[in-house]
PDB file of N, CA and C in Angstrom:
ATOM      1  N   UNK A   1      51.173  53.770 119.537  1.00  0.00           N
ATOM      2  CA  UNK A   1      50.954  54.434 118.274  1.00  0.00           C
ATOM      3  C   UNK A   1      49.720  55.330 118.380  1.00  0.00           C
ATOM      4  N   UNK A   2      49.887  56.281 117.902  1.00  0.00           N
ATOM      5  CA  UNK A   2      48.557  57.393 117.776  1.00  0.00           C
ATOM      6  C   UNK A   2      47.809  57.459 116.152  1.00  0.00           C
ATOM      7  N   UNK A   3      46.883  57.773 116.303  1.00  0.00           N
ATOM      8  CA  UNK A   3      46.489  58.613 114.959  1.00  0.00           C
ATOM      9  C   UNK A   3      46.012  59.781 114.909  1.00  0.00           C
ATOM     10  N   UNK A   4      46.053  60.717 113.971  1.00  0.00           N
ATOM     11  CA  UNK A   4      45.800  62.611 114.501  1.00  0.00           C
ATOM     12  C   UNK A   4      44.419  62.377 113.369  1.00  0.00           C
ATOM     13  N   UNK A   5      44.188  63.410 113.875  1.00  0.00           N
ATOM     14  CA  UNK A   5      42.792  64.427 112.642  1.00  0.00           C
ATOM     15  C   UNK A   5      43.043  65.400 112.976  1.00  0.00           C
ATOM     16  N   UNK A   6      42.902  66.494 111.709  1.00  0.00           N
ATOM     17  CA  UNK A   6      43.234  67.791 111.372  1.00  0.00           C
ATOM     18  C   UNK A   6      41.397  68.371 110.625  1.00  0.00           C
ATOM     19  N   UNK A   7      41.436  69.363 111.879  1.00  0.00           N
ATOM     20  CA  UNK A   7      40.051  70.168 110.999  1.00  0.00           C
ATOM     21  C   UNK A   7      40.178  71.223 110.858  1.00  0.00           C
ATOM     22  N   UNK A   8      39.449  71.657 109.628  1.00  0.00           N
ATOM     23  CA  UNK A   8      39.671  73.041 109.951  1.00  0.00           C
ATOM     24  C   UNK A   8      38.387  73.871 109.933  1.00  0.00           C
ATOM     25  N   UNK A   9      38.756  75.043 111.071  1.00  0.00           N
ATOM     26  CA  UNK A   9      37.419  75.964 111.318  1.00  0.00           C
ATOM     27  C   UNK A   9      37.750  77.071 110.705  1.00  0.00           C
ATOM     28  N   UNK A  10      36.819  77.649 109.844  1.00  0.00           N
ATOM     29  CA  UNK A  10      36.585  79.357 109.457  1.00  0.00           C
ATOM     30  C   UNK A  10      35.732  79.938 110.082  1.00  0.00           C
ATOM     31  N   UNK A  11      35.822  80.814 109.984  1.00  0.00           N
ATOM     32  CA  UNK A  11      35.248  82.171 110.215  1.00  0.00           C
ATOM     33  C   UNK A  11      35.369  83.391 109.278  1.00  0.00           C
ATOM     34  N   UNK A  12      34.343  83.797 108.464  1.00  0.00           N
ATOM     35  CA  UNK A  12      34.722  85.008 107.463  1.00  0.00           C
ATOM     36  C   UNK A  12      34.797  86.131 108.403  1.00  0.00           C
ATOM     37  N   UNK A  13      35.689  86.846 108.167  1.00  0.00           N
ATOM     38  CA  UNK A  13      36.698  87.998 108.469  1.00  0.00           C
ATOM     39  C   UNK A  13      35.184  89.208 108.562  1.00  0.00           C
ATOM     40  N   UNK A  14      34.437  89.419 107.996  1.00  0.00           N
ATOM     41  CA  UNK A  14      33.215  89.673 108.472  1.00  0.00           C
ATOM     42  C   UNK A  14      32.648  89.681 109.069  1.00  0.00           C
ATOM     43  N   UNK A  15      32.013  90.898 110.344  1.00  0.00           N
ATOM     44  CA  UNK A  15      31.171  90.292 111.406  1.00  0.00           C
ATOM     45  C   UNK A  15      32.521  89.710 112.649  1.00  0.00           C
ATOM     46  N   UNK A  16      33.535  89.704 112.381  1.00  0.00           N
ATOM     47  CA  UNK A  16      34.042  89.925 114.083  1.00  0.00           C
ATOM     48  C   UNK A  16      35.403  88.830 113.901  1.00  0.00           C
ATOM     49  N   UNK A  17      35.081  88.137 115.055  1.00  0.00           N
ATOM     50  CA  UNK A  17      36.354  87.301 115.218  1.00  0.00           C
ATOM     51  C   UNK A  17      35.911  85.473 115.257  1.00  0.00           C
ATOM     52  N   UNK A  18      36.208  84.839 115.694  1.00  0.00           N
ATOM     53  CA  UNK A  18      35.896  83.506 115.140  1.00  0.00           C
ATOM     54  C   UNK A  18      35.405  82.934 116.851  1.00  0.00           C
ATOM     55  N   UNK A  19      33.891  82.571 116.758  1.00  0.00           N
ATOM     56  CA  UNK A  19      33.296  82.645 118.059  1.00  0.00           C
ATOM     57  C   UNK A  19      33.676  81.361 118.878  1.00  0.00           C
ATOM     58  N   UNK A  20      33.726  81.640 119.939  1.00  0.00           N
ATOM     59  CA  UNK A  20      34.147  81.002 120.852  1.00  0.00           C
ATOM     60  C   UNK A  20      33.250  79.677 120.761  1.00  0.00           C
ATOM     61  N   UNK A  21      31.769  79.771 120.355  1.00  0.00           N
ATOM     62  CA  UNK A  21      30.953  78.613 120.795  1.00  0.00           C
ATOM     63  C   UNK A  21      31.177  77.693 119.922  1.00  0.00           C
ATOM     64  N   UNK A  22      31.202  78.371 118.382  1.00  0.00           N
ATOM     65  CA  UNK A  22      31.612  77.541 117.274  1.00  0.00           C
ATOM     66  C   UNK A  22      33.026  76.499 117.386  1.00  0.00           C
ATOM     67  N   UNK A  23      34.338  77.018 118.120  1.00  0.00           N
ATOM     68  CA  UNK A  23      35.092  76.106 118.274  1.00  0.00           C
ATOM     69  C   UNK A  23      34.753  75.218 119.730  1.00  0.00           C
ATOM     70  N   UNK A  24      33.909  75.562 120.370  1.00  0.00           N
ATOM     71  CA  UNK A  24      33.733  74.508 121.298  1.00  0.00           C
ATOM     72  C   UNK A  24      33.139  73.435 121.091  1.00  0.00           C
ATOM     73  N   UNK A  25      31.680  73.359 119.834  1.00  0.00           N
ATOM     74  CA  UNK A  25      31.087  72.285 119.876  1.00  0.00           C
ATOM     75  C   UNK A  25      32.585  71.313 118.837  1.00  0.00           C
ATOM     76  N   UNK A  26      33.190  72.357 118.135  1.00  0.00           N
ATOM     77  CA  UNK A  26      33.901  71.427 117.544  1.00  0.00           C
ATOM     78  C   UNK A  26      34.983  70.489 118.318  1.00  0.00           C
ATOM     79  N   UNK A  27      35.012  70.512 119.680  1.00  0.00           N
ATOM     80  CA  UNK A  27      36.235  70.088 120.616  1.00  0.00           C
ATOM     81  C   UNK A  27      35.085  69.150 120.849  1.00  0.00           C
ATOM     82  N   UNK A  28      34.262  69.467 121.662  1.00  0.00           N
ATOM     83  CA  UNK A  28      33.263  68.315 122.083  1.00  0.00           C
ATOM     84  C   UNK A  28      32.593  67.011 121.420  1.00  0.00           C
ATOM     85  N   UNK A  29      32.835  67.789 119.847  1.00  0.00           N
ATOM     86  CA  UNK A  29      32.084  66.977 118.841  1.00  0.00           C
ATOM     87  C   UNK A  29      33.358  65.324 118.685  1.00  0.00           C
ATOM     88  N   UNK A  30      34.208  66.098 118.439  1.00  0.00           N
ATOM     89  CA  UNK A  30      35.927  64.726 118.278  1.00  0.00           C
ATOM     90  C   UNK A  30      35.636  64.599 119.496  1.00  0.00           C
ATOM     91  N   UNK A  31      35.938  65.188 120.912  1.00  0.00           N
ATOM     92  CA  UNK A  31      36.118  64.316 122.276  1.00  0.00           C
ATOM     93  C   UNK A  31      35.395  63.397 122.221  1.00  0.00           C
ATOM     94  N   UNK A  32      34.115  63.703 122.135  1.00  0.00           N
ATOM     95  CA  UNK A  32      33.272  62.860 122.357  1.00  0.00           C
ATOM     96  C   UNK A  32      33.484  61.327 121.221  1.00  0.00           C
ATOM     97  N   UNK A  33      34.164  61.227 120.003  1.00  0.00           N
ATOM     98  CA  UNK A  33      34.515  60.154 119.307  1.00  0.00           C
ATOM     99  C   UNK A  33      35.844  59.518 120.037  1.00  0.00           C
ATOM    100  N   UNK A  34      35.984  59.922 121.211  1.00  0.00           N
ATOM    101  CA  UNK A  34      37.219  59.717 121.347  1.00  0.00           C
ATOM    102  C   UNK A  34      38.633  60.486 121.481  1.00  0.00           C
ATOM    103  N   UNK A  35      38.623  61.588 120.543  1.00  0.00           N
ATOM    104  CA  UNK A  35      40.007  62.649 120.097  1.00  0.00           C
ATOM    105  C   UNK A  35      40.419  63.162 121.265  1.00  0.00           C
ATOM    106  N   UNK A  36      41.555  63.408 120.941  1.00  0.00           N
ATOM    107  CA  UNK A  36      42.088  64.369 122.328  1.00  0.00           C
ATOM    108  C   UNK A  36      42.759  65.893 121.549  1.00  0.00           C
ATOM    109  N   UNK A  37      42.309  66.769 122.147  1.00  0.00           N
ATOM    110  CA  UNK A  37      42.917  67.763 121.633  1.00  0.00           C
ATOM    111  C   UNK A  37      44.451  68.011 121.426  1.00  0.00           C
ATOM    112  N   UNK A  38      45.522  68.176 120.462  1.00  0.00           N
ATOM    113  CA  UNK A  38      46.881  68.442 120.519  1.00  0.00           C
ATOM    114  C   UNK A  38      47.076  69.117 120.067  1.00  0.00           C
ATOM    115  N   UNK A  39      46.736  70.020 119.121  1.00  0.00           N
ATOM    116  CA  UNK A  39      47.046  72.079 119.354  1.00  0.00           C
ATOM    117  C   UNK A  39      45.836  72.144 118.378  1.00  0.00           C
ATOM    118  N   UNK A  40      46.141  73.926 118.435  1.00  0.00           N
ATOM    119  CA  UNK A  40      45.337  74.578 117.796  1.00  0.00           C
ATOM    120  C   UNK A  40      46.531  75.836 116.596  1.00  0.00           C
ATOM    121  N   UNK A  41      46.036  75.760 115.881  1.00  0.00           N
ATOM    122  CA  UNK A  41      46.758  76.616 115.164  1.00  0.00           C
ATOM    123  C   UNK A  41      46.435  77.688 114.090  1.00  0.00           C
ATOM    124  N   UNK A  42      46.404  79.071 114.529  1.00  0.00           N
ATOM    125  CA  UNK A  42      45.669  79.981 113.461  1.00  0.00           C
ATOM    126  C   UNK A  42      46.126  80.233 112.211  1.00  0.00           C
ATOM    127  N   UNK A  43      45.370  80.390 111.337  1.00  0.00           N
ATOM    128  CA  UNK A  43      45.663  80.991 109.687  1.00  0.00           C
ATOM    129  C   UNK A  43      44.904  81.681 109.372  1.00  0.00           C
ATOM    130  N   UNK A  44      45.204  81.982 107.771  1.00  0.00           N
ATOM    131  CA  UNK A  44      44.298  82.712 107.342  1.00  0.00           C
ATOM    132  C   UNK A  44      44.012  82.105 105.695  1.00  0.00           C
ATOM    133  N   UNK A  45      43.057  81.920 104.966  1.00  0.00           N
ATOM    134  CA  UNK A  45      42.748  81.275 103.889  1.00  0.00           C
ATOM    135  C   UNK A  45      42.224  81.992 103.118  1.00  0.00           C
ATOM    136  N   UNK A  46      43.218  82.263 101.946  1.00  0.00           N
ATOM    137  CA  UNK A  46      42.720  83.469 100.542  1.00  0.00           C
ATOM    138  C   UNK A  46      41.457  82.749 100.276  1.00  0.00           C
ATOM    139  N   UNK A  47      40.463  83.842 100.109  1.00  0.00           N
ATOM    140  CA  UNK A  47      39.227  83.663  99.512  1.00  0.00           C
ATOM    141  C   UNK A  47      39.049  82.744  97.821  1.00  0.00           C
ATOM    142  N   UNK A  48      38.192  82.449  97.469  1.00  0.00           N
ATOM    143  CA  UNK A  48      38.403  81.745  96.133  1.00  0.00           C
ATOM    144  C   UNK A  48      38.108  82.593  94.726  1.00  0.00           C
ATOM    145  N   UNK A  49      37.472  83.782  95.683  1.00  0.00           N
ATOM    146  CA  UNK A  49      36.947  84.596  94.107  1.00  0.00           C
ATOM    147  C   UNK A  49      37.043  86.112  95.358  1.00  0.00           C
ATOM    148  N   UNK A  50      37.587  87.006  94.873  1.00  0.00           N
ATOM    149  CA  UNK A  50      37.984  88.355  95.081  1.00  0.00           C
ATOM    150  C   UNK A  50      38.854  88.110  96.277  1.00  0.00           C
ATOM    151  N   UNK A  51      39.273  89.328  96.933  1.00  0.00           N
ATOM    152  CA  UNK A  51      40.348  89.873  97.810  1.00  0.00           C
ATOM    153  C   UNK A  51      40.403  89.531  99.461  1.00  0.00           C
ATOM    154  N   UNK A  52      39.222  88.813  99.384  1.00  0.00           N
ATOM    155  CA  UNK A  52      38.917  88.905 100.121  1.00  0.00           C
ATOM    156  C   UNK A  52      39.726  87.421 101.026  1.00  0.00           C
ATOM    157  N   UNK A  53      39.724  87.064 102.102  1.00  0.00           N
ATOM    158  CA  UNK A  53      39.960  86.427 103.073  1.00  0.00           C
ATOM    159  C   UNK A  53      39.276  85.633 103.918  1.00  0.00           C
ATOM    160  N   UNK A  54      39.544  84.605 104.885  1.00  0.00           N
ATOM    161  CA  UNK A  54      38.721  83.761 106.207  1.00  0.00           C
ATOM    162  C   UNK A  54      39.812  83.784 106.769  1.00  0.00           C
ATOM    163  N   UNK A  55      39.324  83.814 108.043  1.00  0.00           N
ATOM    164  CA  UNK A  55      40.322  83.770 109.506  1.00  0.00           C
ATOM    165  C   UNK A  55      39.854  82.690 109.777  1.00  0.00           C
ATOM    166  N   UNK A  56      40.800  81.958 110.387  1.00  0.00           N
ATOM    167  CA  UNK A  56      40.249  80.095 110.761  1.00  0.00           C
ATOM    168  C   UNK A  56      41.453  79.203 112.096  1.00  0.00           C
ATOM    169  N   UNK A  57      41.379  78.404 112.237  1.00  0.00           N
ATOM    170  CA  UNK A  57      42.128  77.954 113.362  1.00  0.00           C
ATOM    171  C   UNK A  57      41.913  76.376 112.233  1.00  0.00           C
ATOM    172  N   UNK A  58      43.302  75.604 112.554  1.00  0.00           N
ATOM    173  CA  UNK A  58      43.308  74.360 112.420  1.00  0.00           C
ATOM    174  C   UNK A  58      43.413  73.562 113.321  1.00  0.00           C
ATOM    175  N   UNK A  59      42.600  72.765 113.856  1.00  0.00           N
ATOM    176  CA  UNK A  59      42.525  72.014 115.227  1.00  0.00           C
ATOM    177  C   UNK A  59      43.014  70.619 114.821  1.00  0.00           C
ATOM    178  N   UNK A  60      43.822  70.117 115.726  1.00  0.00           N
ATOM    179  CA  UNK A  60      44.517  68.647 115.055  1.00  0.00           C
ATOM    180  C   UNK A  60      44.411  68.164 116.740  1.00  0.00           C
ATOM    181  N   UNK A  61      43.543  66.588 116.646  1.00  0.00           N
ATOM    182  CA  UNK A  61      43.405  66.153 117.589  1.00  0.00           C
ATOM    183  C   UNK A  61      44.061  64.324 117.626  1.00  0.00           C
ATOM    184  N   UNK A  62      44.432  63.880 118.690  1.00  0.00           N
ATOM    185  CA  UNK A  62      45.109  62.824 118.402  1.00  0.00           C
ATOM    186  C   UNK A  62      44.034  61.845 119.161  1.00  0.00           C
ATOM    187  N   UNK A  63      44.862  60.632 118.888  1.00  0.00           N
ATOM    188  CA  UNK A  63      44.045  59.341 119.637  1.00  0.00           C
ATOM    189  C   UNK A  63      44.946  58.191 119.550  1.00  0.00           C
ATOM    190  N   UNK A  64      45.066  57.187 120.147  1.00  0.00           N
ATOM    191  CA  UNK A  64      46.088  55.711 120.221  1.00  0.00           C
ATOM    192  C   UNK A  64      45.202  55.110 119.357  1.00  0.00           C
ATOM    193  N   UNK A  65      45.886  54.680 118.535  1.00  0.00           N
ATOM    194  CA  UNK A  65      45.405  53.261 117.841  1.00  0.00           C
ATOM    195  C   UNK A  65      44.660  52.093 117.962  1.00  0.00           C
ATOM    196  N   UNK A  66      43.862  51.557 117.408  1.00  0.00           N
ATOM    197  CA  UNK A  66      43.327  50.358 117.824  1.00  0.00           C
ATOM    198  C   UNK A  66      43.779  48.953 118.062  1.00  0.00           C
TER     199      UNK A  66
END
């Protein structure tokens, strides 16, 4: 049996693309509890107040059960 976690990373659409270092500590941060990476998946998330947008990746990492 596994169990997953789902995170999610932004990046405002501002200023570029969604940095490489920022999703690394986030891989290292779960590995290191244990997680194993099992995909990555991009979106995009309507802003909450004007037109605006975030570019983001949802990282879902798994692990076996206790």
């Amino acid at each position: 049996m596994y169990e997953y976690k789902v995170v999610q990373v932004r990046e405002g659409l501002i200023g570029g693309k969604m940095s490489a270092d920022k999703l690394e500590k986030v891989l290292n941060e779960w590995a290191a509890k244990g997680w194993q990476l099992k995909s990555i998946t991009a979106v995009e998330v309507k802003g909450r107040i004007g037109p605006g947008s975030t570019e983001g990746v949802l990282v879902t990492f798994e692990r076996p059960t206790r």
